[in-house]
N, C-alpha and C. Protein backbone atom coordinates (compact mmCIF):
# COMPACT_ATOMS: atom_id res chain seq x y z
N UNK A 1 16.51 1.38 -12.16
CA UNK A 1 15.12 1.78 -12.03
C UNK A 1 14.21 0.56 -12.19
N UNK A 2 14.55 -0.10 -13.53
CA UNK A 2 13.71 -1.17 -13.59
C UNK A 2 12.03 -1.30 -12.80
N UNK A 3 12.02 -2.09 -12.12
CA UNK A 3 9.84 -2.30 -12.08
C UNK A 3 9.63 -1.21 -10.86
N UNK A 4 10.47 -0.34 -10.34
CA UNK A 4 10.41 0.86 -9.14
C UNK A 4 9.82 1.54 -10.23
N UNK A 5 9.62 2.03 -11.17
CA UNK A 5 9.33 2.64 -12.03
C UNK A 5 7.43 2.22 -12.41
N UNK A 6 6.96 2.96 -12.09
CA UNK A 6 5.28 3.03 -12.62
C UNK A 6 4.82 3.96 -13.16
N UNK A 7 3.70 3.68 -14.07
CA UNK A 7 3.14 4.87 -14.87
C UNK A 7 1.28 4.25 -14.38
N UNK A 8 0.73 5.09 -13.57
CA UNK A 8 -0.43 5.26 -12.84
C UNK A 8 -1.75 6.20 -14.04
N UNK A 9 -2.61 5.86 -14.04
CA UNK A 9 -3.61 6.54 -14.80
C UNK A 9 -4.97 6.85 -13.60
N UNK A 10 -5.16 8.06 -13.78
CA UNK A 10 -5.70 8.68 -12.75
C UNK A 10 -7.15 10.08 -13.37
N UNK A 11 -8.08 9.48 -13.07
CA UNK A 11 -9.22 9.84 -13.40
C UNK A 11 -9.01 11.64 -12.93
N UNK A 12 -9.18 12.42 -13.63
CA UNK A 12 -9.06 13.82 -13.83
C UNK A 12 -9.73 15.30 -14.10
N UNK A 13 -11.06 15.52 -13.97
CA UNK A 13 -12.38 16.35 -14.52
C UNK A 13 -12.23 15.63 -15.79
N UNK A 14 -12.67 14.13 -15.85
CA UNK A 14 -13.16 13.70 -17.19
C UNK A 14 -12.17 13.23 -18.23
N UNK A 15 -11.14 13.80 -18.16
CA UNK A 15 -9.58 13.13 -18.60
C UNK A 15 -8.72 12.12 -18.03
N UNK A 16 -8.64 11.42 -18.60
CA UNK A 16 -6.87 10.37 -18.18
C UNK A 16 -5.91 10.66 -17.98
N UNK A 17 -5.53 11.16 -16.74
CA UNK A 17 -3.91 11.98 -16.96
C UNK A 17 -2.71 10.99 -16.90
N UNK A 18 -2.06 10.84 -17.15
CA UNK A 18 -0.86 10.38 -16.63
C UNK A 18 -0.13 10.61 -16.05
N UNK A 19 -0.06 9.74 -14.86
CA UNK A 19 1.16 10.02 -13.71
C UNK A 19 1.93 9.40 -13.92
N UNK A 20 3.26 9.70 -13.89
CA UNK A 20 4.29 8.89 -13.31
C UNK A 20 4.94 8.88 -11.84
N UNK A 21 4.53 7.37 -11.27
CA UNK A 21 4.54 7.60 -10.15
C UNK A 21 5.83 6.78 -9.76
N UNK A 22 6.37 6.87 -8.67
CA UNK A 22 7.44 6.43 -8.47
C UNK A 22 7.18 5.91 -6.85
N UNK A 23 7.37 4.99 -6.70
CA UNK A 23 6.69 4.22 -4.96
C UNK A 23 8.14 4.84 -4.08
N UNK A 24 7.59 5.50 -3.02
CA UNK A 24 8.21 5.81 -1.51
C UNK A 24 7.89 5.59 -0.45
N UNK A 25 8.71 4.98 0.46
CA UNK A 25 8.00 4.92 1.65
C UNK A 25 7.29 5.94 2.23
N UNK A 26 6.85 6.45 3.44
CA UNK A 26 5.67 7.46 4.09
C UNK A 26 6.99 8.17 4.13
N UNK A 27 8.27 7.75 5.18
CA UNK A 27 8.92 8.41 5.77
C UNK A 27 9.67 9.55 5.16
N UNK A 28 9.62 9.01 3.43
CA UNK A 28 10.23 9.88 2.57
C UNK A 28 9.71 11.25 1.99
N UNK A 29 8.28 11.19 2.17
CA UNK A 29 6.96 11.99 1.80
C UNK A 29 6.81 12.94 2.40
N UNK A 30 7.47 14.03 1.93
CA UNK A 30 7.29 15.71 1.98
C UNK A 30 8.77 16.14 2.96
N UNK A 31 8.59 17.31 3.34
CA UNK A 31 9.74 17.48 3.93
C UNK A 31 9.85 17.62 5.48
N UNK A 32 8.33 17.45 6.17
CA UNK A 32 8.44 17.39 7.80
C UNK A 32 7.72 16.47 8.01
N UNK A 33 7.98 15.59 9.22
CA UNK A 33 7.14 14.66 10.18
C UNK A 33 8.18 13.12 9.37
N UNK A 34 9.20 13.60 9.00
CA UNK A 34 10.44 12.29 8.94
C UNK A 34 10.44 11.56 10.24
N UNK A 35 10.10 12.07 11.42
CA UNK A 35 10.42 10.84 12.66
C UNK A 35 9.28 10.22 12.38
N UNK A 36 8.06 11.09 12.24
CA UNK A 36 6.51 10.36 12.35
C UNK A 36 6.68 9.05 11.53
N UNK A 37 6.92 9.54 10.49
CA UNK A 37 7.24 8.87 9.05
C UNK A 37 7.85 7.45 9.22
N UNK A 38 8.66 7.89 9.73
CA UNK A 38 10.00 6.74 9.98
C UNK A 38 9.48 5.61 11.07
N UNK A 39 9.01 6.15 11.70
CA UNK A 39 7.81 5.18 13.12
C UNK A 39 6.81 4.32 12.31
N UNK A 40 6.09 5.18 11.82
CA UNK A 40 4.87 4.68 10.97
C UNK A 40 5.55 3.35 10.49
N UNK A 41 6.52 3.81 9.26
CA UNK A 41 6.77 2.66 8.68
C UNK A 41 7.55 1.56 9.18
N UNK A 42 8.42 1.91 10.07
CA UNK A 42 8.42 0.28 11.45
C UNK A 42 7.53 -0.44 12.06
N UNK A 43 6.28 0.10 12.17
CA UNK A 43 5.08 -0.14 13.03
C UNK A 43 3.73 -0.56 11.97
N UNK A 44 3.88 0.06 10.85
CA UNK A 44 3.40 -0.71 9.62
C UNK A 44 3.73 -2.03 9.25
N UNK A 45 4.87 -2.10 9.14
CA UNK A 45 5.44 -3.04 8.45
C UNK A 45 5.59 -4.65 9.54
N UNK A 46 5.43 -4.38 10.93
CA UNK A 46 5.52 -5.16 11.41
C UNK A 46 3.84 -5.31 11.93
N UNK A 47 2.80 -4.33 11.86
CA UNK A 47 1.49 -4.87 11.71
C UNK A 47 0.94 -5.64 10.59
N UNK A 48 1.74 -5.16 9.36
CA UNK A 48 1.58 -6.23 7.64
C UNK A 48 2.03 -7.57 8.34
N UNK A 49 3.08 -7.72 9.20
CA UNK A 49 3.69 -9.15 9.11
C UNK A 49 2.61 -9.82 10.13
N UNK A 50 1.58 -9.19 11.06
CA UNK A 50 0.88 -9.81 11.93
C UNK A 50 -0.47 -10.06 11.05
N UNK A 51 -0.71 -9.61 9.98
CA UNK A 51 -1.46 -9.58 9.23
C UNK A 51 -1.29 -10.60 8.09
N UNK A 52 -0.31 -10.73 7.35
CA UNK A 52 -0.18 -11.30 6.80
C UNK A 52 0.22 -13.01 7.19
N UNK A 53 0.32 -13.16 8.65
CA UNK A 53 0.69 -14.46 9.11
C UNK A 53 -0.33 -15.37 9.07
N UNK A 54 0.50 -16.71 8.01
CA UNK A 54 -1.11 -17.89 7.87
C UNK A 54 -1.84 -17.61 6.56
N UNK A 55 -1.83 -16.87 6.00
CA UNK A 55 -2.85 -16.79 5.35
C UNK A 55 -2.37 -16.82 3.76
N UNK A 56 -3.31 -17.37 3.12
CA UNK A 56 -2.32 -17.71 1.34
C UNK A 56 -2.09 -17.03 0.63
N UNK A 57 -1.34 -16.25 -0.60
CA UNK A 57 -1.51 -15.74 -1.46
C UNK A 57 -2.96 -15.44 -2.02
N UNK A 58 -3.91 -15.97 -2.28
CA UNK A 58 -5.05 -16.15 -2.82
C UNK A 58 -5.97 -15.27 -1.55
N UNK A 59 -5.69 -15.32 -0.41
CA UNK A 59 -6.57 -15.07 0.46
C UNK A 59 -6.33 -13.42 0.57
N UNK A 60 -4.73 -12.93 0.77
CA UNK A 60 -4.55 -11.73 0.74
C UNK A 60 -5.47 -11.39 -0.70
N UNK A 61 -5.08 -11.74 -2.06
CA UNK A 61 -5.62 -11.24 -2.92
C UNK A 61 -7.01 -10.60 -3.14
N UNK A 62 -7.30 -11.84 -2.31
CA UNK A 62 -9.22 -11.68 -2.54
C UNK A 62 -9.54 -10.65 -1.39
N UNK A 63 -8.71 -10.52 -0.30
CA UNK A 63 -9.18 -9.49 0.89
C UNK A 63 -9.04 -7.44 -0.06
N UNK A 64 -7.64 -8.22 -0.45
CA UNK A 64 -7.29 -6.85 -1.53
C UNK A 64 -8.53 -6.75 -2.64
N UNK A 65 -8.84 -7.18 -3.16
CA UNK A 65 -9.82 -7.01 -4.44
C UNK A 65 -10.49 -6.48 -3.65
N UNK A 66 -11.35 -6.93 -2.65
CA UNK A 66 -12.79 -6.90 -2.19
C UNK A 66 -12.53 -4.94 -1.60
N UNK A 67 -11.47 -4.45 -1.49
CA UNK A 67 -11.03 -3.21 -1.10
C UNK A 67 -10.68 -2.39 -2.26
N UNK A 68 -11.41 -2.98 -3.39
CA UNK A 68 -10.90 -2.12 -4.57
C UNK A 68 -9.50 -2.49 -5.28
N UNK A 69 -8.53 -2.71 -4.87
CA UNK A 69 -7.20 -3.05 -4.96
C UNK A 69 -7.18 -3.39 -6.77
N UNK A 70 -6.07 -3.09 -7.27
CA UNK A 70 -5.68 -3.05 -8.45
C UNK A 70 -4.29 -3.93 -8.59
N UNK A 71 -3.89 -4.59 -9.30
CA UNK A 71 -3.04 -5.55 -8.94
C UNK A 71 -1.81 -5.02 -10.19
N UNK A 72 -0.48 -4.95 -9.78
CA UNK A 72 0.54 -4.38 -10.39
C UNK A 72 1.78 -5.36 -10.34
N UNK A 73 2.85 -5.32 -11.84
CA UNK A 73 3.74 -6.06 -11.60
C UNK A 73 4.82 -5.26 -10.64
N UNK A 74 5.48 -6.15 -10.16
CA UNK A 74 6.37 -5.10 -9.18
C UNK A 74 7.85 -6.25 -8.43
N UNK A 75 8.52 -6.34 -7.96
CA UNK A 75 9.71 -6.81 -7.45
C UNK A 75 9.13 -7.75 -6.57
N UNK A 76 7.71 -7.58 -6.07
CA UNK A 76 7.48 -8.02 -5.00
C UNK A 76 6.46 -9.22 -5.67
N UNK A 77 6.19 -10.19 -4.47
CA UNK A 77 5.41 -11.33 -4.77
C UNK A 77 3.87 -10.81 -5.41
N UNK A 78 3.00 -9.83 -4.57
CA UNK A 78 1.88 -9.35 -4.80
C UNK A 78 2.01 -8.21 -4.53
N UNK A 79 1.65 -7.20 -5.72
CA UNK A 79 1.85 -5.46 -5.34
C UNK A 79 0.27 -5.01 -6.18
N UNK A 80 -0.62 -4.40 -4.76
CA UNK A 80 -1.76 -4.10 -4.52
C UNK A 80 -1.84 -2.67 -4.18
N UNK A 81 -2.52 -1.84 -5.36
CA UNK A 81 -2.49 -0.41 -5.78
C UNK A 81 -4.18 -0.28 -5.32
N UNK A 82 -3.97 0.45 -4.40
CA UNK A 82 -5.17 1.04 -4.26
C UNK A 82 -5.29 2.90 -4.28
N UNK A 83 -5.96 3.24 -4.86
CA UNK A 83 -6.57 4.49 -5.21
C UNK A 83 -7.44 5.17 -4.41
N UNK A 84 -6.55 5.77 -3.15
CA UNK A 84 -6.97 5.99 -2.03
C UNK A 84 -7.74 7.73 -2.36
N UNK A 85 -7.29 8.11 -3.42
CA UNK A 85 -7.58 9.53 -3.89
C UNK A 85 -7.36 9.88 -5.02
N UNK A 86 -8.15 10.50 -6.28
CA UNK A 86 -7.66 11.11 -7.25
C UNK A 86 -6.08 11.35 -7.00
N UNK A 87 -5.02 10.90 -7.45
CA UNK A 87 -3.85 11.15 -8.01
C UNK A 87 -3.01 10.89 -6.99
N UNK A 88 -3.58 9.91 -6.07
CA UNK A 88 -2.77 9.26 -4.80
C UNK A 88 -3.16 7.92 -4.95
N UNK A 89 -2.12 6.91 -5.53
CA UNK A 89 -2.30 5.41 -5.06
C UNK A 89 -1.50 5.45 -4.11
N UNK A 90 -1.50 4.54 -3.39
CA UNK A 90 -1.07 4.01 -2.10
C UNK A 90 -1.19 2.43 -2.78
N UNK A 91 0.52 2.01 -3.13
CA UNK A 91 1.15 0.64 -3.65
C UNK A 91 1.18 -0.28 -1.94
N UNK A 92 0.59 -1.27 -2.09
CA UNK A 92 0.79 -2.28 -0.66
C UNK A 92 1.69 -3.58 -1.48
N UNK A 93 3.17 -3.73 -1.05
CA UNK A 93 3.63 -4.78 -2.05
C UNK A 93 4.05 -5.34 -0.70
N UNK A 94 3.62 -6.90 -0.77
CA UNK A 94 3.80 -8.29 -0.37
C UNK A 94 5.20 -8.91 -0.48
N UNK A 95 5.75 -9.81 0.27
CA UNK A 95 6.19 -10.68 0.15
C UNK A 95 6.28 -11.75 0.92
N UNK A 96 5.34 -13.46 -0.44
CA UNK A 96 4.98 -13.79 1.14
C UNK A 96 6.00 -15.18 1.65
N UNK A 97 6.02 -15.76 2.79
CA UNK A 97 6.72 -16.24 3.42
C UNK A 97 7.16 -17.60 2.50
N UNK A 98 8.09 -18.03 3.11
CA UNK A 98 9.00 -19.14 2.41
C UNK A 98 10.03 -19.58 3.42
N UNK A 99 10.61 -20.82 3.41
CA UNK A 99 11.35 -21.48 4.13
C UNK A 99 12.38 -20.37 5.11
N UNK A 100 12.40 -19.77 3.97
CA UNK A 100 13.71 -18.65 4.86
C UNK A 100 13.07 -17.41 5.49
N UNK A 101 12.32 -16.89 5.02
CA UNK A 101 11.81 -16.04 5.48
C UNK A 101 10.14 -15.40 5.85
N UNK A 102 9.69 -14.72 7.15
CA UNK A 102 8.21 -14.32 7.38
C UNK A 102 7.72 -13.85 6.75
N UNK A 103 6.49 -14.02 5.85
CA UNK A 103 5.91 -12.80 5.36
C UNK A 103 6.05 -11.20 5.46
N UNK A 104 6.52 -10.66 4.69
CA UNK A 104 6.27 -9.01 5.15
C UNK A 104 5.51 -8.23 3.78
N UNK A 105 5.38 -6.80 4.16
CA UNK A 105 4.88 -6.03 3.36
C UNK A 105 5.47 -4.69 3.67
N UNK A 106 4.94 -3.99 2.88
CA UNK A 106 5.27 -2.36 2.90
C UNK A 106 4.19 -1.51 2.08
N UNK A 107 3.98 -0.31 2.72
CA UNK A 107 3.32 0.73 1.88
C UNK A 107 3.87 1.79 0.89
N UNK A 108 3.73 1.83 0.03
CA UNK A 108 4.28 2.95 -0.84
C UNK A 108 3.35 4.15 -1.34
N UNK A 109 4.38 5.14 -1.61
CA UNK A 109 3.17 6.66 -1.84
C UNK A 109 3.82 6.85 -3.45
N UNK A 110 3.10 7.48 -3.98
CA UNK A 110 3.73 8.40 -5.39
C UNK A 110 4.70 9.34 -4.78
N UNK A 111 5.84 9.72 -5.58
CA UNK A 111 6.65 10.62 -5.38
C UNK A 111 5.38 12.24 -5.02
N UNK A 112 4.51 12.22 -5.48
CA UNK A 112 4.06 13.52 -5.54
C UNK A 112 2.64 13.56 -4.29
N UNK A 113 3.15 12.41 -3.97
CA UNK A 113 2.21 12.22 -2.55
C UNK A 113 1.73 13.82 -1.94
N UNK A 114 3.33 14.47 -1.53
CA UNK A 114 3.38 15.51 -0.67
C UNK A 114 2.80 16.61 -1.33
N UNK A 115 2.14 16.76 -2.52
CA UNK A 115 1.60 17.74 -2.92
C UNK A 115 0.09 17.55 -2.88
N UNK A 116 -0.37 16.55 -2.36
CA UNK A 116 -1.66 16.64 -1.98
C UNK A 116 -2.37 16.63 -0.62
N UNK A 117 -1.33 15.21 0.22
CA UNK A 117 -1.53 15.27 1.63
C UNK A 117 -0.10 15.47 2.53
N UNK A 118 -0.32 16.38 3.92
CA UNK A 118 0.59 16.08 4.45
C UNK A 118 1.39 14.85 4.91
N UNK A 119 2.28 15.16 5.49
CA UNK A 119 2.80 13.98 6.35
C UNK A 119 2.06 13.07 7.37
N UNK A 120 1.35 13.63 8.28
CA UNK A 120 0.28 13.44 9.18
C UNK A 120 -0.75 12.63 8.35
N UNK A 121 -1.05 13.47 7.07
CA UNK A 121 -2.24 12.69 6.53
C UNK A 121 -1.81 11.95 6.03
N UNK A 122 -0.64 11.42 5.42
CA UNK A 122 0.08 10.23 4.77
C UNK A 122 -0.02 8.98 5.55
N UNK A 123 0.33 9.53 6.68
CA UNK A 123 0.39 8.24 8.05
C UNK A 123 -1.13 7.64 8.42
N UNK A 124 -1.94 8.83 8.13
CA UNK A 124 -3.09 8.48 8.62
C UNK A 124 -3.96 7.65 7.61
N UNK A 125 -3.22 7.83 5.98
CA UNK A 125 -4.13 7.07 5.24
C UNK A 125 -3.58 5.35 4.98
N UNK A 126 -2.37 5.52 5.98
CA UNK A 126 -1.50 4.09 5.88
C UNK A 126 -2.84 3.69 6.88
N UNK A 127 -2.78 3.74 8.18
CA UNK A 127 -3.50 3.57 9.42
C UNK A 127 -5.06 3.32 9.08
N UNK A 128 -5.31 3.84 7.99
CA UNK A 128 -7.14 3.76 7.41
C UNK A 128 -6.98 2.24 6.45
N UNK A 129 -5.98 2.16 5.81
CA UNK A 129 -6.18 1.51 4.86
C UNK A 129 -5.41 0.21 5.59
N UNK A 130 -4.87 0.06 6.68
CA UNK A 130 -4.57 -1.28 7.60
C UNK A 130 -6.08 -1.83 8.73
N UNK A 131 -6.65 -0.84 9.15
CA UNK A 131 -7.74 -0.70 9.46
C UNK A 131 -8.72 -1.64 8.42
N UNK A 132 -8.87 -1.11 7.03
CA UNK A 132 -9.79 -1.90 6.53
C UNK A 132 -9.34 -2.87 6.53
N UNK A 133 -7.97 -2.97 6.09
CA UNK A 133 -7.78 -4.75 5.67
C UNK A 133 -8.23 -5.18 6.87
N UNK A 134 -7.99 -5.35 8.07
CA UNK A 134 -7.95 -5.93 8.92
C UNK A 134 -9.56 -6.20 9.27
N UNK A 135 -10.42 -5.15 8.78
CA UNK A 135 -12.22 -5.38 8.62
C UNK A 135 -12.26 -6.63 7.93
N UNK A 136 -11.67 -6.28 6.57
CA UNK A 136 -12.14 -7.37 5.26
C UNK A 136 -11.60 -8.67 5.94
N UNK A 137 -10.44 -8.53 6.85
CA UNK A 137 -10.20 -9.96 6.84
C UNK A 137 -11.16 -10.45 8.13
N UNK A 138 -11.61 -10.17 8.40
CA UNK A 138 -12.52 -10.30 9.50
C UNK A 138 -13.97 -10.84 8.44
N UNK A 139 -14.18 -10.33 7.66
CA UNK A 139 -15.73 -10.35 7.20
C UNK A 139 -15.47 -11.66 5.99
N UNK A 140 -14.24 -11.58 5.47
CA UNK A 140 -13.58 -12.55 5.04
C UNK A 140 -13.34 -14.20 5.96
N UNK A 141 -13.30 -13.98 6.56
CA UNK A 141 -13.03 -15.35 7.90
C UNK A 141 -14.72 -15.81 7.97
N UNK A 142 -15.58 -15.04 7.92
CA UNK A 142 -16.89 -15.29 8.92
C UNK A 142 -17.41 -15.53 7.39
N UNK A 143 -17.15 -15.63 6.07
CA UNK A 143 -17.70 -15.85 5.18
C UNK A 143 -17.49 -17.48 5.17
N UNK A 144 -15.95 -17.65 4.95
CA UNK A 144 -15.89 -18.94 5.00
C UNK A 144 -15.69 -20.10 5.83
């Protein structure tokens, strides 16, 4: 289990609840739209790598902050928790390039994803939240 393992705190009618959340890919999230799922996250993961090409550690970071992003220890180089909904983070974990290998990334849901949004809407909040980055890094470029 080791750092797959998270404990998420999630604003509640006024309480702190505690989640324990456990990161899954989309494709794994609920029990229909597994092909959707399974697409998404091929087509994600290789838009993270067009996204993430060139650009520094520091630069993803600051594009992530500027999106709210919450920063988590995790297996991965940079793992960026954003709080796409009361009791839905959506984990974006990094890894970035090195002699051997391209930059990539991946999206992760809470195990309990499927009890709030469908499958459809799972995909669609991957697709919103690649969307912004891809704003910030835009508004990000024209800053500096």
């Amino acid at each position: 289990m080791g750092g797959a393992r998270k404990y998420m705190f999630a604003e509640n009618m006024g309480f702190r609840e505690h989640l324990q959340a456990w990161g899954i890919h989309i494709r794994s999230a609920g029990n229909s739209g597994l092909i959707r799922g399974t697409k998404f996250d091929h087509d994600m993961e290789k838009e993270l790598q067009r996204f993430l090409n060139g650009k520094t550690p520091d630069c993803i970071q600051k594009i992530c902050k500027a999106l709210g992003a919450e920063f988590a220890d995790s297996n991965a180089d940079l793992c960026a928790v954003f709080h796409f909904l009361p009791n839905y983070p959506v984990w974006l974990k990094i890894w970035f390039a090195d002699e051997e290998f391209e930059a990539s990334g991946k999206l992760y849901l809470s195990r309990s994803a499927d009890h709030y949004l469908s499958m459809e809407d799972a995909v669609t909040v991957g697709e919103v939240l690649l969307s912004k980055l891809k704003i910030q890094e835009q508004e990000h470029v024209n800053l500096t």
